[in-house]
N, C-alpha and C. Protein backbone atom coordinates (compact mmCIF):
# COMPACT_ATOMS: atom_id res chain seq x y z
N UNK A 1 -41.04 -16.01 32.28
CA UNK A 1 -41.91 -15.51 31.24
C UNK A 1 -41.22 -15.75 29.90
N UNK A 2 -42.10 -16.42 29.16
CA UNK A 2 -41.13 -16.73 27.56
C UNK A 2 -41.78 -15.06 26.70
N UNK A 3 -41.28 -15.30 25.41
CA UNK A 3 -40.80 -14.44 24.41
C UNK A 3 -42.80 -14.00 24.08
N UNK A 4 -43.59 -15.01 23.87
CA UNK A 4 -44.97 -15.13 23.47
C UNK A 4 -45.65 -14.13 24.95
N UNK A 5 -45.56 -14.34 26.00
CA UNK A 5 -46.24 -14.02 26.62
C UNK A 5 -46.02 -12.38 27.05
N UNK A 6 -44.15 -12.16 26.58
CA UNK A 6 -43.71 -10.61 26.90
C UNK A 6 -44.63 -9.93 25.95
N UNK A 7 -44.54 -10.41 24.48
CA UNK A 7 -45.50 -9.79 23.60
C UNK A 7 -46.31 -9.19 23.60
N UNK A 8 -47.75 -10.11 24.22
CA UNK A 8 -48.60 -10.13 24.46
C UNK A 8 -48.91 -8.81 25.81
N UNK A 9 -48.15 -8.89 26.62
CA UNK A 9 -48.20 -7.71 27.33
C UNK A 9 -47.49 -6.40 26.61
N UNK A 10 -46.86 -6.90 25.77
CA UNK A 10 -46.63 -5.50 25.22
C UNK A 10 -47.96 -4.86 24.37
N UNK A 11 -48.15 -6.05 23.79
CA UNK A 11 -49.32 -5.89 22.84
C UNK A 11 -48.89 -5.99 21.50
N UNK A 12 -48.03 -6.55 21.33
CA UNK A 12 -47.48 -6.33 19.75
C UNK A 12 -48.20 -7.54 19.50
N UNK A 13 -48.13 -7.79 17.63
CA UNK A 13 -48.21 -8.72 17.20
C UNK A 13 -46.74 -9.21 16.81
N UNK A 14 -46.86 -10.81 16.44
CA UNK A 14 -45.63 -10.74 15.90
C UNK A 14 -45.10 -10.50 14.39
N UNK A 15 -46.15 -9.62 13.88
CA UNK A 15 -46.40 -9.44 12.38
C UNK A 15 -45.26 -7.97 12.84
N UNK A 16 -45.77 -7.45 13.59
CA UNK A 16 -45.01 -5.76 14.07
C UNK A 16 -44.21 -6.07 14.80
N UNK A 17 -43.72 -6.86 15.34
CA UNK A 17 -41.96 -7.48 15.76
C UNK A 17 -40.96 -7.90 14.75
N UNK A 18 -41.81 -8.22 13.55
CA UNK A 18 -41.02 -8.84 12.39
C UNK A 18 -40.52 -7.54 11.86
N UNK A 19 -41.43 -6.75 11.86
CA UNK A 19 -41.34 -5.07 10.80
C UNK A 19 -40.40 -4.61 11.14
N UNK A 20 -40.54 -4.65 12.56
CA UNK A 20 -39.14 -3.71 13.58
C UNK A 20 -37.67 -4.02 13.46
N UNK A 21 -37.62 -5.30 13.37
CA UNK A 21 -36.65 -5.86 13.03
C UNK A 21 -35.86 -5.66 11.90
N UNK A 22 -37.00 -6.17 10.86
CA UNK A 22 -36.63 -6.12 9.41
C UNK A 22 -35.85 -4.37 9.18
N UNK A 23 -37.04 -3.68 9.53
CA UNK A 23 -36.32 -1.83 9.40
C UNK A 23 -34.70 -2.16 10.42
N UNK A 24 -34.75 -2.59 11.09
CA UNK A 24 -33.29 -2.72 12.00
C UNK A 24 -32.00 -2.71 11.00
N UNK A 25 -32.09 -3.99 10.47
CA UNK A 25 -31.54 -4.65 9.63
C UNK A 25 -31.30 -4.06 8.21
N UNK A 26 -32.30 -3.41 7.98
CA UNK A 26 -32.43 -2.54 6.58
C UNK A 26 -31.43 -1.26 7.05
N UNK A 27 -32.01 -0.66 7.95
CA UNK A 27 -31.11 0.48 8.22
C UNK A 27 -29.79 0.03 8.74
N UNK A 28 -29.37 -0.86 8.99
CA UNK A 28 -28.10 -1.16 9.58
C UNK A 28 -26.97 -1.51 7.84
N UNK A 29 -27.81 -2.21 6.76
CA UNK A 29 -27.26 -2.40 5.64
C UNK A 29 -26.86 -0.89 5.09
N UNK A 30 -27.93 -0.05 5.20
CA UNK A 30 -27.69 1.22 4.56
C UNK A 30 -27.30 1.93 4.94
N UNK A 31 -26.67 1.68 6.33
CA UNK A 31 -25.67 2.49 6.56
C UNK A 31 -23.84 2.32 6.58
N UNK A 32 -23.76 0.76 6.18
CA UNK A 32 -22.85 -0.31 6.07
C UNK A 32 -22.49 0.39 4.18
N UNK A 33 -23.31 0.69 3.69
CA UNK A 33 -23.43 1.01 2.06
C UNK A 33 -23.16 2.23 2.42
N UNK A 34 -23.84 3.13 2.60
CA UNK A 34 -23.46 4.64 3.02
C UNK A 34 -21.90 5.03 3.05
N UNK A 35 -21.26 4.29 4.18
CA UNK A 35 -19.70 4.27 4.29
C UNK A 35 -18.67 3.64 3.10
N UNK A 36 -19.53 2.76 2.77
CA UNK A 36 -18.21 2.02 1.44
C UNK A 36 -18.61 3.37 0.71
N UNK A 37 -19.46 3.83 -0.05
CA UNK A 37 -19.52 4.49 -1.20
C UNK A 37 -19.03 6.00 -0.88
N UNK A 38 -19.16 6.49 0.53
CA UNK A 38 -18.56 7.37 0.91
C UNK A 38 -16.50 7.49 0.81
N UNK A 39 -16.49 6.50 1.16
CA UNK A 39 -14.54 6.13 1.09
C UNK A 39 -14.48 6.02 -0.04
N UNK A 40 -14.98 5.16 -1.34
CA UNK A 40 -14.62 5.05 -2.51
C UNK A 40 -14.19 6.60 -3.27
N UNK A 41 -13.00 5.93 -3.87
CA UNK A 41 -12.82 7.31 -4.82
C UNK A 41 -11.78 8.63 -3.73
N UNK A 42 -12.06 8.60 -2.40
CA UNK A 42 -11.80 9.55 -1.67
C UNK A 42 -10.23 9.45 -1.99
N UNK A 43 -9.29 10.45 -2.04
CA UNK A 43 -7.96 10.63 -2.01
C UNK A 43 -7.28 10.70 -0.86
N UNK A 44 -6.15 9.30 -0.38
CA UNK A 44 -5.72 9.58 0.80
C UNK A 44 -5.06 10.67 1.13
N UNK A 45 -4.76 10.84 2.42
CA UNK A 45 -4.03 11.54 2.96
C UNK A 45 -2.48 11.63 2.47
N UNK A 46 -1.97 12.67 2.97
CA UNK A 46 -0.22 12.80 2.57
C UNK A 46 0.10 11.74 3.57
N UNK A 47 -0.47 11.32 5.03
CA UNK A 47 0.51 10.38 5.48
C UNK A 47 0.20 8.94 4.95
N UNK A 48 -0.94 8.70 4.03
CA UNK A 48 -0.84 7.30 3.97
C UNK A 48 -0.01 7.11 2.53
N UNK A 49 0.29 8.29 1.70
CA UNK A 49 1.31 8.28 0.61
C UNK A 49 2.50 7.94 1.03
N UNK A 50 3.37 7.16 1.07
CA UNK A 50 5.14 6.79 0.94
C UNK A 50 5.48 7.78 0.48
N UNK A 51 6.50 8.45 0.52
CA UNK A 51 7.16 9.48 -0.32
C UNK A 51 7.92 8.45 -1.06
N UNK A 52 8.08 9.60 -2.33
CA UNK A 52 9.26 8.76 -3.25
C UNK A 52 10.45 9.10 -3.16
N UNK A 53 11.52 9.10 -3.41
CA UNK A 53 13.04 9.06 -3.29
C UNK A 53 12.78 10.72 -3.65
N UNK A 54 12.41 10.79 -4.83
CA UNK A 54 12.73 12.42 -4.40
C UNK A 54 12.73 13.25 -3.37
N UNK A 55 11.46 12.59 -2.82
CA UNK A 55 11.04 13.80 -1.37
C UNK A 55 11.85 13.66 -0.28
N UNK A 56 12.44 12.20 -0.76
CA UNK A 56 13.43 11.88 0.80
C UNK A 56 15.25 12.79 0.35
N UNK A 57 15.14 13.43 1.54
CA UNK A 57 15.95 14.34 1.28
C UNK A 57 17.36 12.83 1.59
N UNK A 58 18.38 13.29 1.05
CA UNK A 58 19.99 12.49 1.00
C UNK A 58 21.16 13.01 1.13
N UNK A 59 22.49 12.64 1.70
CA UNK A 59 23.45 12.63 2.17
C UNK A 59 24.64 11.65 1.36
N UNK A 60 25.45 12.19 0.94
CA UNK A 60 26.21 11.62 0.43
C UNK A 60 27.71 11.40 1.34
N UNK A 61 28.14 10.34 1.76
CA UNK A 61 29.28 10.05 2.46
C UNK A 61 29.99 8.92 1.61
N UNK A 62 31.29 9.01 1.74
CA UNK A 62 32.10 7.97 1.27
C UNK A 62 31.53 7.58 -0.15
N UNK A 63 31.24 8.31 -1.33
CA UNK A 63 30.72 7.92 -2.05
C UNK A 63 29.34 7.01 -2.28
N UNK A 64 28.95 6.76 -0.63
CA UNK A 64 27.40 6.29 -1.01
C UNK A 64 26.35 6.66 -0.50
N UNK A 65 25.12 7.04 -0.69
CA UNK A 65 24.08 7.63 -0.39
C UNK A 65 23.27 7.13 0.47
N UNK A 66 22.88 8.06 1.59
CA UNK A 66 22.32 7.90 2.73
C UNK A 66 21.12 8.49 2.87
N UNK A 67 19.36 8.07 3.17
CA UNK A 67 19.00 9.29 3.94
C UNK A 67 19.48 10.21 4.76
N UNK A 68 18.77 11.47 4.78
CA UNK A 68 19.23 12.27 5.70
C UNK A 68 18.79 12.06 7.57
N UNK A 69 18.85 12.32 7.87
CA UNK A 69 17.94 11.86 9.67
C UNK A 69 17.81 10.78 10.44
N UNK A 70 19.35 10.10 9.90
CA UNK A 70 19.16 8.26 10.30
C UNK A 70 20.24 8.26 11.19
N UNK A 71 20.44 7.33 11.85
CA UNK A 71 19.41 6.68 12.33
C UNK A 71 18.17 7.24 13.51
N UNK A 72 17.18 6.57 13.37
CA UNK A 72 16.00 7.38 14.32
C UNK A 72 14.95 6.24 14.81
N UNK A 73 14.18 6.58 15.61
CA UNK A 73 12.83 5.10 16.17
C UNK A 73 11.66 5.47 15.38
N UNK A 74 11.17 4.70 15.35
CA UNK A 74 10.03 4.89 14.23
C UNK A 74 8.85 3.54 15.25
N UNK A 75 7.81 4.32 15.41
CA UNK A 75 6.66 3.53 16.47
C UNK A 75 5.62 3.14 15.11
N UNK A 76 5.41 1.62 14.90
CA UNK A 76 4.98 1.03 14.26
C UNK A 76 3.21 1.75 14.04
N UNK A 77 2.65 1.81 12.69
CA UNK A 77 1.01 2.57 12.69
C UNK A 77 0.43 1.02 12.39
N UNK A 78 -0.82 1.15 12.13
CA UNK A 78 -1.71 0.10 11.82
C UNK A 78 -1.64 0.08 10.10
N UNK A 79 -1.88 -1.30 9.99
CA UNK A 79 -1.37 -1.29 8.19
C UNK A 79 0.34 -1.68 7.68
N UNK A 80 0.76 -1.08 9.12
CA UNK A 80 2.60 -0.82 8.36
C UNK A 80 3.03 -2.59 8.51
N UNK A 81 4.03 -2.35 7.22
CA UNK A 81 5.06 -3.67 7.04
C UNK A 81 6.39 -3.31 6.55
N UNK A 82 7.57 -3.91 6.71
CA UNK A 82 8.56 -3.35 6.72
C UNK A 82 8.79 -2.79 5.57
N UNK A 83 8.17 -3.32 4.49
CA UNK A 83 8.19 -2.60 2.63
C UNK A 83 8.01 -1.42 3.33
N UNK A 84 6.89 -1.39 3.47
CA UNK A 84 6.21 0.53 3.82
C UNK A 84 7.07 1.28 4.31
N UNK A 85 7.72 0.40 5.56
CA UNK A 85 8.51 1.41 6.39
C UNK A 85 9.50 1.62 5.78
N UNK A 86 10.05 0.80 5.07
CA UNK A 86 11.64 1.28 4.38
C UNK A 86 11.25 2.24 3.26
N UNK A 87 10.19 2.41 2.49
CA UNK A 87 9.60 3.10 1.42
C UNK A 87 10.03 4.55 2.21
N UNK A 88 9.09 4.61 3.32
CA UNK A 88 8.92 5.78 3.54
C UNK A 88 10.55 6.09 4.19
N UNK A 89 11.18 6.01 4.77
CA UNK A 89 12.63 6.42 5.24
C UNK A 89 14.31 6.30 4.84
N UNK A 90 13.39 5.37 3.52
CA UNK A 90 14.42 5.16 2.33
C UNK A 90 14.41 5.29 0.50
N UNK A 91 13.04 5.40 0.53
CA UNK A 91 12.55 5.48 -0.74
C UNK A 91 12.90 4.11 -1.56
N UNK A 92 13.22 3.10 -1.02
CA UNK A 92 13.19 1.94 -1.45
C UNK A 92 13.24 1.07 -0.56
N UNK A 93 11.82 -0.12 -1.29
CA UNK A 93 11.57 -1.09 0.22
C UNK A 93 12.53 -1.93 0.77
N UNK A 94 13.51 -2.25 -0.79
CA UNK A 94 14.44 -2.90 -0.58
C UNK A 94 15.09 -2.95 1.34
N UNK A 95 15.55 -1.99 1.42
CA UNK A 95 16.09 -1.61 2.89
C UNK A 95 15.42 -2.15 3.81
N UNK A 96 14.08 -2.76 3.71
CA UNK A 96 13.42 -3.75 4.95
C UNK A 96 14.33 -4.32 5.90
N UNK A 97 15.47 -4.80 4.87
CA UNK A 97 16.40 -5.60 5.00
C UNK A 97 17.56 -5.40 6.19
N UNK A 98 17.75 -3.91 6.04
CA UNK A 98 18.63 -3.45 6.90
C UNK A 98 17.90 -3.19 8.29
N UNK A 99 16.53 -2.74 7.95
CA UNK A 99 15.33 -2.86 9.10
C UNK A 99 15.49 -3.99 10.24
N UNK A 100 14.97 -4.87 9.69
CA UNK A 100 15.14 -6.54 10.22
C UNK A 100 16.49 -6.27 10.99
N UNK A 101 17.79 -6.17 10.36
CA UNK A 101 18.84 -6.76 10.64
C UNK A 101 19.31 -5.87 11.83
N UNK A 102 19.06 -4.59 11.90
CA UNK A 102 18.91 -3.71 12.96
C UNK A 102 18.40 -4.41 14.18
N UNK A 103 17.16 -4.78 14.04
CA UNK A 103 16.13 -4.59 15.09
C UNK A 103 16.35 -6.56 15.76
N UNK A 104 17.16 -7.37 15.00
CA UNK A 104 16.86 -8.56 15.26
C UNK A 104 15.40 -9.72 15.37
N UNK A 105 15.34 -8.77 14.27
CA UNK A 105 13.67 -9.73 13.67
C UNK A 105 13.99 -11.09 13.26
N UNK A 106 13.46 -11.98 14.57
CA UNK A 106 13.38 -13.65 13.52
C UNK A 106 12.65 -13.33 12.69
N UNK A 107 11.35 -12.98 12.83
CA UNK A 107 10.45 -13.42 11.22
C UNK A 107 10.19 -11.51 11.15
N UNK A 108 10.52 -11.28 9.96
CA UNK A 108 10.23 -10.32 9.58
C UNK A 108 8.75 -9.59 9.24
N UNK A 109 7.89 -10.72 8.64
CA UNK A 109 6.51 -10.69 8.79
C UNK A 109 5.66 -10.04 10.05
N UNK A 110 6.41 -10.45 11.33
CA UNK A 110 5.54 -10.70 12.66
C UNK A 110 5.69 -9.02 12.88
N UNK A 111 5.70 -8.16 12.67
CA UNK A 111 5.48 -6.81 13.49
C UNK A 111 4.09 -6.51 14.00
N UNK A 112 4.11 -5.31 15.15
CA UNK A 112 3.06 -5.25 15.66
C UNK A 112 2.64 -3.65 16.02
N UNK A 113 1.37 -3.20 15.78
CA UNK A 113 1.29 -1.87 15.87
C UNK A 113 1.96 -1.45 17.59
N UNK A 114 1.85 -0.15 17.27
CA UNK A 114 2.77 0.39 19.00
C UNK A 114 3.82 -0.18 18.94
N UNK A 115 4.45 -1.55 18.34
CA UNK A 115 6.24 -1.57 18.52
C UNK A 115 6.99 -0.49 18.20
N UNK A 116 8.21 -0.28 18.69
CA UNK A 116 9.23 0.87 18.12
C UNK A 116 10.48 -0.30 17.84
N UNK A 117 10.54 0.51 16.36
CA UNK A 117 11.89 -0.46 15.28
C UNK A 117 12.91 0.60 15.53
N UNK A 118 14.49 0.41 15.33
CA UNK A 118 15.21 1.27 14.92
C UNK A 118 15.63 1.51 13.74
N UNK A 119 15.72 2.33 13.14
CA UNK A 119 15.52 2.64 11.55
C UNK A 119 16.92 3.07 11.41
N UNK A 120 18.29 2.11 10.97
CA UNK A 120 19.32 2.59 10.71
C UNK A 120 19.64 3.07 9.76
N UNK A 121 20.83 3.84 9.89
CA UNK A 121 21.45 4.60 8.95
C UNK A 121 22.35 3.26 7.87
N UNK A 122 21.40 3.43 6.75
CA UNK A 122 21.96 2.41 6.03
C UNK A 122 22.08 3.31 4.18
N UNK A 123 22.95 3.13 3.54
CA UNK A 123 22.78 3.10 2.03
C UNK A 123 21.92 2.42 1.38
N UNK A 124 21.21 3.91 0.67
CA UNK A 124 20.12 3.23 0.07
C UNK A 124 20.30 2.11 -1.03
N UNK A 125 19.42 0.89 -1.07
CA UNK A 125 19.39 -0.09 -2.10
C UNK A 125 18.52 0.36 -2.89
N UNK A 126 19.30 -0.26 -4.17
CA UNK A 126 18.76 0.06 -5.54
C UNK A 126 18.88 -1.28 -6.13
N UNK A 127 18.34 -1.69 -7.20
CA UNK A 127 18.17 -2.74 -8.31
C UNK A 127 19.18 -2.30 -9.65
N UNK A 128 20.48 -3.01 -9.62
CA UNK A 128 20.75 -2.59 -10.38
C UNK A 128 20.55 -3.43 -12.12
N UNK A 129 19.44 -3.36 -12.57
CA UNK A 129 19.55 -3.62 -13.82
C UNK A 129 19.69 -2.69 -15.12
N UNK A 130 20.71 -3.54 -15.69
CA UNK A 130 20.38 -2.90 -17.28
C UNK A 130 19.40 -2.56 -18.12
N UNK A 131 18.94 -1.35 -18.03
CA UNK A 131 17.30 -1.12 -18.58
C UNK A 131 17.71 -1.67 -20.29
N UNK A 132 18.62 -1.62 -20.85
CA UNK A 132 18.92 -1.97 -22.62
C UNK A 132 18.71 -3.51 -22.56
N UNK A 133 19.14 -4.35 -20.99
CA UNK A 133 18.57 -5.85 -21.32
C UNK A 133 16.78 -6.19 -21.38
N UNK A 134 16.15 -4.99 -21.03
CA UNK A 134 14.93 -4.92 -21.20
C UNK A 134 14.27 -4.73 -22.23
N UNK A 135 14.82 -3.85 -22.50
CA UNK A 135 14.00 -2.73 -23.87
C UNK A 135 14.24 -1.27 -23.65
N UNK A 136 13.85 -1.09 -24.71
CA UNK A 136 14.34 0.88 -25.13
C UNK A 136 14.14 1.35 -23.53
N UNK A 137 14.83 2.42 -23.17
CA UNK A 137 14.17 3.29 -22.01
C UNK A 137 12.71 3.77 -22.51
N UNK A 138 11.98 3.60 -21.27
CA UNK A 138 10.88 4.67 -21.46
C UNK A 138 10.83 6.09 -21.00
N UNK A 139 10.50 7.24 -21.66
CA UNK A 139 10.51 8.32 -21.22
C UNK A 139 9.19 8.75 -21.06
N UNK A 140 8.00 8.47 -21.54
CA UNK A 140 7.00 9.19 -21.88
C UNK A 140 5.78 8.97 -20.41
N UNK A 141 4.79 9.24 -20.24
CA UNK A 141 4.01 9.15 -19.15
C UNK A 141 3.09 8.24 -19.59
N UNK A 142 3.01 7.35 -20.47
CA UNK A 142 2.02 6.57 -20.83
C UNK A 142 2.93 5.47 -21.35
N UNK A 143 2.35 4.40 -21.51
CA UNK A 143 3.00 2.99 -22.11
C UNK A 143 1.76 2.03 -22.95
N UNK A 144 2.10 1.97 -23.55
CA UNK A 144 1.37 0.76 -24.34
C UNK A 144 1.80 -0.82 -24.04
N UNK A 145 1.46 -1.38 -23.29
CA UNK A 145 2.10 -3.22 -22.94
C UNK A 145 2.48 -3.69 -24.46
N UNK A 146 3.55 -4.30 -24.91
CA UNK A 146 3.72 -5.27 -25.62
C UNK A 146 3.48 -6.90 -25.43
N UNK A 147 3.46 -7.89 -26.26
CA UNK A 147 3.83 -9.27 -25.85
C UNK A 147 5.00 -9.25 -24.90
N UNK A 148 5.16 -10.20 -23.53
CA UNK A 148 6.47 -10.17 -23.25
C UNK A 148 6.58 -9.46 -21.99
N UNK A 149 5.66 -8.23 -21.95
CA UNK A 149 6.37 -7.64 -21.01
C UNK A 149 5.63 -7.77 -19.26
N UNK A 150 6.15 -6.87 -18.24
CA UNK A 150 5.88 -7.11 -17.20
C UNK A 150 6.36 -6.15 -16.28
N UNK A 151 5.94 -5.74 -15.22
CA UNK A 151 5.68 -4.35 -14.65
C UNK A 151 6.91 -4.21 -14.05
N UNK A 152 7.65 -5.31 -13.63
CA UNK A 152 8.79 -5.14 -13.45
C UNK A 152 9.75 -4.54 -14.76
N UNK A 153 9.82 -4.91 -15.53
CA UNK A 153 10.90 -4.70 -16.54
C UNK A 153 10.55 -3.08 -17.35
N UNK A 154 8.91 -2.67 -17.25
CA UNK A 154 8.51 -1.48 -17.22
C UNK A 154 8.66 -0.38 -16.36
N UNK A 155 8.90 -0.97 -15.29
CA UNK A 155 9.30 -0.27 -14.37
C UNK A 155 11.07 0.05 -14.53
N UNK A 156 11.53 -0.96 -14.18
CA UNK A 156 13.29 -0.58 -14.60
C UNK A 156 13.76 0.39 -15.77
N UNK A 157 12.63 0.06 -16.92
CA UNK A 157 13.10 0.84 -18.52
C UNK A 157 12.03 2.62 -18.24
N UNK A 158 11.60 2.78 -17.14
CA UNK A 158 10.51 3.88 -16.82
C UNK A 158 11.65 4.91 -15.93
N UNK A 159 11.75 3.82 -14.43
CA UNK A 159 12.25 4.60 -13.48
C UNK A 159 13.68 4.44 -13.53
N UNK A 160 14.09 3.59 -13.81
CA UNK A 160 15.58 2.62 -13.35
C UNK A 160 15.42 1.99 -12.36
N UNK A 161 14.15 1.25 -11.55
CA UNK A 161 14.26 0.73 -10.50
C UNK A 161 12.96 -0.08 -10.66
N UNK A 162 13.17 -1.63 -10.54
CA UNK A 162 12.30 -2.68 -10.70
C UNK A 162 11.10 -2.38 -9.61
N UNK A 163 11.31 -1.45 -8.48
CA UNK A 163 10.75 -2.29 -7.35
C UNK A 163 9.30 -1.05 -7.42
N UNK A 164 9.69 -0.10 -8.49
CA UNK A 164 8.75 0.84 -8.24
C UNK A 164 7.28 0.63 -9.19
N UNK A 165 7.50 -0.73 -9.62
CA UNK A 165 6.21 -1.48 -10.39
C UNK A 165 4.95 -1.02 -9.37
N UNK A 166 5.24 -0.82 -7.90
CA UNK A 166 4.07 -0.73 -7.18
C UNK A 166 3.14 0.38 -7.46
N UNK A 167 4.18 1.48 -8.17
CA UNK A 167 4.13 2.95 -8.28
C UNK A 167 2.77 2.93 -9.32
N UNK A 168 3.17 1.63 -10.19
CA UNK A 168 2.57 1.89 -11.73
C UNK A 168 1.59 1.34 -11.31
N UNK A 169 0.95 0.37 -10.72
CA UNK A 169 0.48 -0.74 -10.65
C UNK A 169 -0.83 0.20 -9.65
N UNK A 170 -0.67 0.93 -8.92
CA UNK A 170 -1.42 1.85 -7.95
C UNK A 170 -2.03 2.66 -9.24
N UNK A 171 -0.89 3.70 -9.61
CA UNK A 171 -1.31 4.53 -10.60
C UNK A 171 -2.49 3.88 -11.70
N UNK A 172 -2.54 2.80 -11.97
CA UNK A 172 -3.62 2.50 -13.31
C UNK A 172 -4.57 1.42 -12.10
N UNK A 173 -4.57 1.59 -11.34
CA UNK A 173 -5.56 0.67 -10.49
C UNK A 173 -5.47 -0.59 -10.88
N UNK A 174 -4.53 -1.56 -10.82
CA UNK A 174 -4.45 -2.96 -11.28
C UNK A 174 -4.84 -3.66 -10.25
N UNK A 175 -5.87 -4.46 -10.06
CA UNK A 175 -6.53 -5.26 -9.16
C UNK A 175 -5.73 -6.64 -8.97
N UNK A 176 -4.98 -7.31 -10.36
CA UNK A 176 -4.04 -8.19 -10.47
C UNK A 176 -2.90 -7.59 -11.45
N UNK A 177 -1.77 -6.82 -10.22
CA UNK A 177 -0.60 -6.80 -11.19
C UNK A 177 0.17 -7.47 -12.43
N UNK A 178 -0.07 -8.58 -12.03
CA UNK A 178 0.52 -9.75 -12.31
C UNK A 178 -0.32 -10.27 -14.19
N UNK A 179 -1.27 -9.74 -14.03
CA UNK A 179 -1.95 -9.61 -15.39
C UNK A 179 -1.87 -8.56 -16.49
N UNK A 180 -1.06 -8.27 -16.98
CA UNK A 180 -1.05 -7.24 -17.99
C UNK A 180 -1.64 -7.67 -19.05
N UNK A 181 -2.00 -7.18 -20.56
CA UNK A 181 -2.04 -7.45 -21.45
C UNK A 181 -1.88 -6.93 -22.70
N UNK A 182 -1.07 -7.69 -23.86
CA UNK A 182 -0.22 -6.42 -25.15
C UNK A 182 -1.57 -5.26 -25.20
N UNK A 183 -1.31 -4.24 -25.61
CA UNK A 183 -2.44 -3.44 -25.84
C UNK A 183 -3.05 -2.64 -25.01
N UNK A 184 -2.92 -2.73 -23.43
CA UNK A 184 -3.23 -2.35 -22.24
C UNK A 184 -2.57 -0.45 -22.44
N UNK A 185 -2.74 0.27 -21.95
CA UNK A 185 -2.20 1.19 -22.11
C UNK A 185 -2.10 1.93 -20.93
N UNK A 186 -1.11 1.59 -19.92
CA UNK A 186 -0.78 2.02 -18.77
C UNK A 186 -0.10 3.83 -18.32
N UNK A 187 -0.38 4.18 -17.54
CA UNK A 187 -0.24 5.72 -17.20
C UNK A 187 1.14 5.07 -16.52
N UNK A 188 2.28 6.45 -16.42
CA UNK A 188 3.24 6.29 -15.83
C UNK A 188 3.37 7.49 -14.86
N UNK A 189 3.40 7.67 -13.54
CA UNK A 189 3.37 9.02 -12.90
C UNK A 189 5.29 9.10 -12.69
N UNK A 190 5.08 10.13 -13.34
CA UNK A 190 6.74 11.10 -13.56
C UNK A 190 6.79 12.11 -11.77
């Protein structure tokens, strides 16, 4: 039995097979819209926030600074990359590094949700630049861009640490970091 003749015993036309459809399709868009506009704007959760170095509590040995609770296993979530993971258990992504070198990652890229990494006890990395080869320190919670500058070097003369451009770059919703412009007037979260 083809498609014409089921019809026909149903009794439809195919004017009212088209309708049915079409409403299918309509309601399937509006509910596809429903969900984006629902998530927009929503504030994540505390676990999808990184903590920042402050929150990560530290240990000082031999003159250099350690998280506290290391080494420990850490079972890979969906989303995570080793930036993230070192963010969150080091307060700087930098430490990916020690991640990898732990765990014997050829490609550091390749992780996979449900893996378990070992998260060693390593000293935290920092960037050490001269915020005066930049420009003045910044203290204030707002910035005005000059000619010249760049979220990195705003970041170092803000926080003392280049790598927390991500911080700023989240904070003012920059769709392309990488685009600033003089005059822009960026929020700084203290």
């Amino acid at each position: 039995m083809n498609l014409k003749e089921f019809l026909k015993e149903l009794k439809l036309s195919e004017q009212t097979v088209s309708m049915i459809l079409g409403a299918l399709v309509i309601g399937a868009i509006g509910i596809i819209i429903f969900n984006y506009f629902r998530s927009v704007g929503k504030q994540p959760s505390k676990e999808e926030i990184a903590p920042t170095t402050e929150e990560i509590k530290v240990i000082e040995e031999g003159g250099k600074i350690y998280p506290e609770g290391l080494p420990t296993v850490y079972k890979i979530e969906k989303g995570d990359h080793l930036w993230k993971i070192a963010e969150k258990f080091f307060g700087s992504g930098y430490n990916w590094i020690d991640i990898a070198k732990e765990n014997n990652l050829v490609n550091p890229n390749k992780i996979f949700e449900g893996q378990e990494l070992k998260i060693p006890k390593a000293e935290i990395r920092k960037v050490k630049t001269e915020k005066t080869q930049l420009g003045q320190e910044i203290s204030g919670s707002t910035y005005t861009v000059v000619k010249g500058d760049h979220l990195w070097g705003i970041a170092v003369r803000a926080y003392g640490d280049g790598y927390k451009w991500t911080k700023i770059a989240k904070a003012n919703k920059l769709s392309n970091p990488n685009l600033i412009h003089p005059g822009n007037i960026l929020t700084l979260p203290r």
